[in-house]
Protein backbone atom coordinates (compact mmCIF):
# COMPACT_ATOMS: atom_id res chain seq x y z
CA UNK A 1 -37.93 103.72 157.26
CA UNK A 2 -36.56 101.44 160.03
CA UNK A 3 -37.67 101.51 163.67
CA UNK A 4 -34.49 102.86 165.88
CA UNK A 5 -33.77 100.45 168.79
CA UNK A 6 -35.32 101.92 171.77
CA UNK A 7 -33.16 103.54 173.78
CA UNK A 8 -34.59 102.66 177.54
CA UNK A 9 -34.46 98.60 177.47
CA UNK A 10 -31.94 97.12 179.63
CA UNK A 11 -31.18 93.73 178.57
CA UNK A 12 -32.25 90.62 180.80
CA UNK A 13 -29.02 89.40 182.78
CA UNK A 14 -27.47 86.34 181.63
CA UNK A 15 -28.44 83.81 184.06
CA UNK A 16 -31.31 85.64 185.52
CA UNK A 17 -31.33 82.21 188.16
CA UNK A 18 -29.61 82.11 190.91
CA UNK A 19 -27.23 79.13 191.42
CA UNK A 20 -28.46 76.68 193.48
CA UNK A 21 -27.17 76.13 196.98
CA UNK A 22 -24.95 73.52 197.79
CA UNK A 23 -26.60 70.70 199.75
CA UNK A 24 -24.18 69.86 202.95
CA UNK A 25 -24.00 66.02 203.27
CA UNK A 26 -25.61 64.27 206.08
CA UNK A 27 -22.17 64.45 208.27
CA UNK A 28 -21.48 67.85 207.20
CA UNK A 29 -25.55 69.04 208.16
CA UNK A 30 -24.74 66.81 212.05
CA UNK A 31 -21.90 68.45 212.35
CA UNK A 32 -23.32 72.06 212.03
CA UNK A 33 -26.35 70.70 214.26
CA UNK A 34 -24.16 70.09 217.25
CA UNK A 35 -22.34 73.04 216.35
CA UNK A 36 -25.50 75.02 216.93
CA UNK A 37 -26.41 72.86 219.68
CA UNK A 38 -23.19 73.78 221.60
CA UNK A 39 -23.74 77.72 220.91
CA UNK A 40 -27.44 78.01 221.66
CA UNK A 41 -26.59 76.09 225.05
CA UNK A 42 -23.47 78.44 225.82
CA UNK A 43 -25.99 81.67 225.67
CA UNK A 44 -23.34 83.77 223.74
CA UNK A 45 -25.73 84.69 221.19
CA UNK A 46 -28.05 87.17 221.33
CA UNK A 47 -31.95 86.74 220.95
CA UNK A 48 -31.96 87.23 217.42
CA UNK A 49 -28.55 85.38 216.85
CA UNK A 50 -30.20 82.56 218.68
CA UNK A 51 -33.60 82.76 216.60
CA UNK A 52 -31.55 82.13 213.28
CA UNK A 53 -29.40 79.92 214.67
CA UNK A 54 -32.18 77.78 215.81
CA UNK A 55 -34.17 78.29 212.36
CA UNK A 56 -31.23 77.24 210.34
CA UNK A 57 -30.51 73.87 212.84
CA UNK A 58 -34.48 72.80 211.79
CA UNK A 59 -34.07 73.40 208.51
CA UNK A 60 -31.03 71.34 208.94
CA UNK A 61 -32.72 68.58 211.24
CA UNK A 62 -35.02 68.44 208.10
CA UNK A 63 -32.29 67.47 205.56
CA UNK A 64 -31.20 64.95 208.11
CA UNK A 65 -34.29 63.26 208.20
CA UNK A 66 -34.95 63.42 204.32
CA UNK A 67 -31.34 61.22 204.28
CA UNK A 68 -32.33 58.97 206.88
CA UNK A 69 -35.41 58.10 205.00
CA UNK A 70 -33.88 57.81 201.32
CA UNK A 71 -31.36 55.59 202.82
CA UNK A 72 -33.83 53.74 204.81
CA UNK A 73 -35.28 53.38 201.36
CA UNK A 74 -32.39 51.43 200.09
CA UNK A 75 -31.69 49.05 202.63
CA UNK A 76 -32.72 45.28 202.39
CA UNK A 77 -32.71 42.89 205.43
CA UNK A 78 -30.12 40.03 205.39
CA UNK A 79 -33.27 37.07 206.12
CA UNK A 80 -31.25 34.24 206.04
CA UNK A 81 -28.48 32.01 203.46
CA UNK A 82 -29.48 29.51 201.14
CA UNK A 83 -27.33 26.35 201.14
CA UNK A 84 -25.56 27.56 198.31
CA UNK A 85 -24.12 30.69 200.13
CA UNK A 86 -26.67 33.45 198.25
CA UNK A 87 -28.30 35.52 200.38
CA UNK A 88 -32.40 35.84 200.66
CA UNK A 89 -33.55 39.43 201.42
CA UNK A 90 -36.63 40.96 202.31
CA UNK A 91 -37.61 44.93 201.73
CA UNK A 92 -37.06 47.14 204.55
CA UNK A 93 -39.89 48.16 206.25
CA UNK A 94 -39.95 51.69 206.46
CA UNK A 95 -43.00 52.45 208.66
CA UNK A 96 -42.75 55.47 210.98
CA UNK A 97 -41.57 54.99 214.31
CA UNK A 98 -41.92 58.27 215.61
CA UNK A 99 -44.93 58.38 218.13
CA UNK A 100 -44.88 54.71 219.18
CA UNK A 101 -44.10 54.07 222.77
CA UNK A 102 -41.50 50.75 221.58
CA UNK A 103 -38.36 52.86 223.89
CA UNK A 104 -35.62 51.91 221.20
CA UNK A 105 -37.10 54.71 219.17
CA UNK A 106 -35.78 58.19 219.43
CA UNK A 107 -38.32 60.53 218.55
């Protein structure tokens, strides 16, 4: 005699992951920085307003960064032209500037 289908089992959702979040772009995640900037200088939020606020800006800040390597990543430095008009290149160097005291640096 067959088994009859038990009776309590829900059945798993569809897509039991959610989708993932959109990534801004690195204008789009400056231009909600300064927008954060402006309101956490105004003091028109209140303190918790203000504590997400300034949790979502470093997450932000960190995206920025992550760009500003990957392009770094990709750029080559224009050395010099050979006589036949190609250019010679050399890999970017993409040390770490933050914590040297050179003052073109910004962090």
């Amino acid at each position: 005699m067959p088994k009859p289908p038990a009776a309590n089992k829900t059945p798993a959702p569809a897509d039991s992951n959610p989708p993932a979040e959109k990534l801004p772009s690195f204008e789009e995640a400056m231009t909600d920085l300064q927008q954060i900037v402006t309101d956490l200088e105004d003091n028109s939020l209140g303190l918790e307003a203000s504590l997400a606020q300034f949790e979502r800006g470093i997450g932000l800040l960190r995206k920025c960064h992550t760009f500003l390597e990957q392009a770094e990543q990709k750029i080559e430095i224009l050395v010099s032209f050979k006589a036949n008009g190609d250019a010679t290149t050399a890999p970017f160097d993409a040390t770490p500037t933050a914590g040297n005291s050179d003052s073109k640096t910004l962090f």
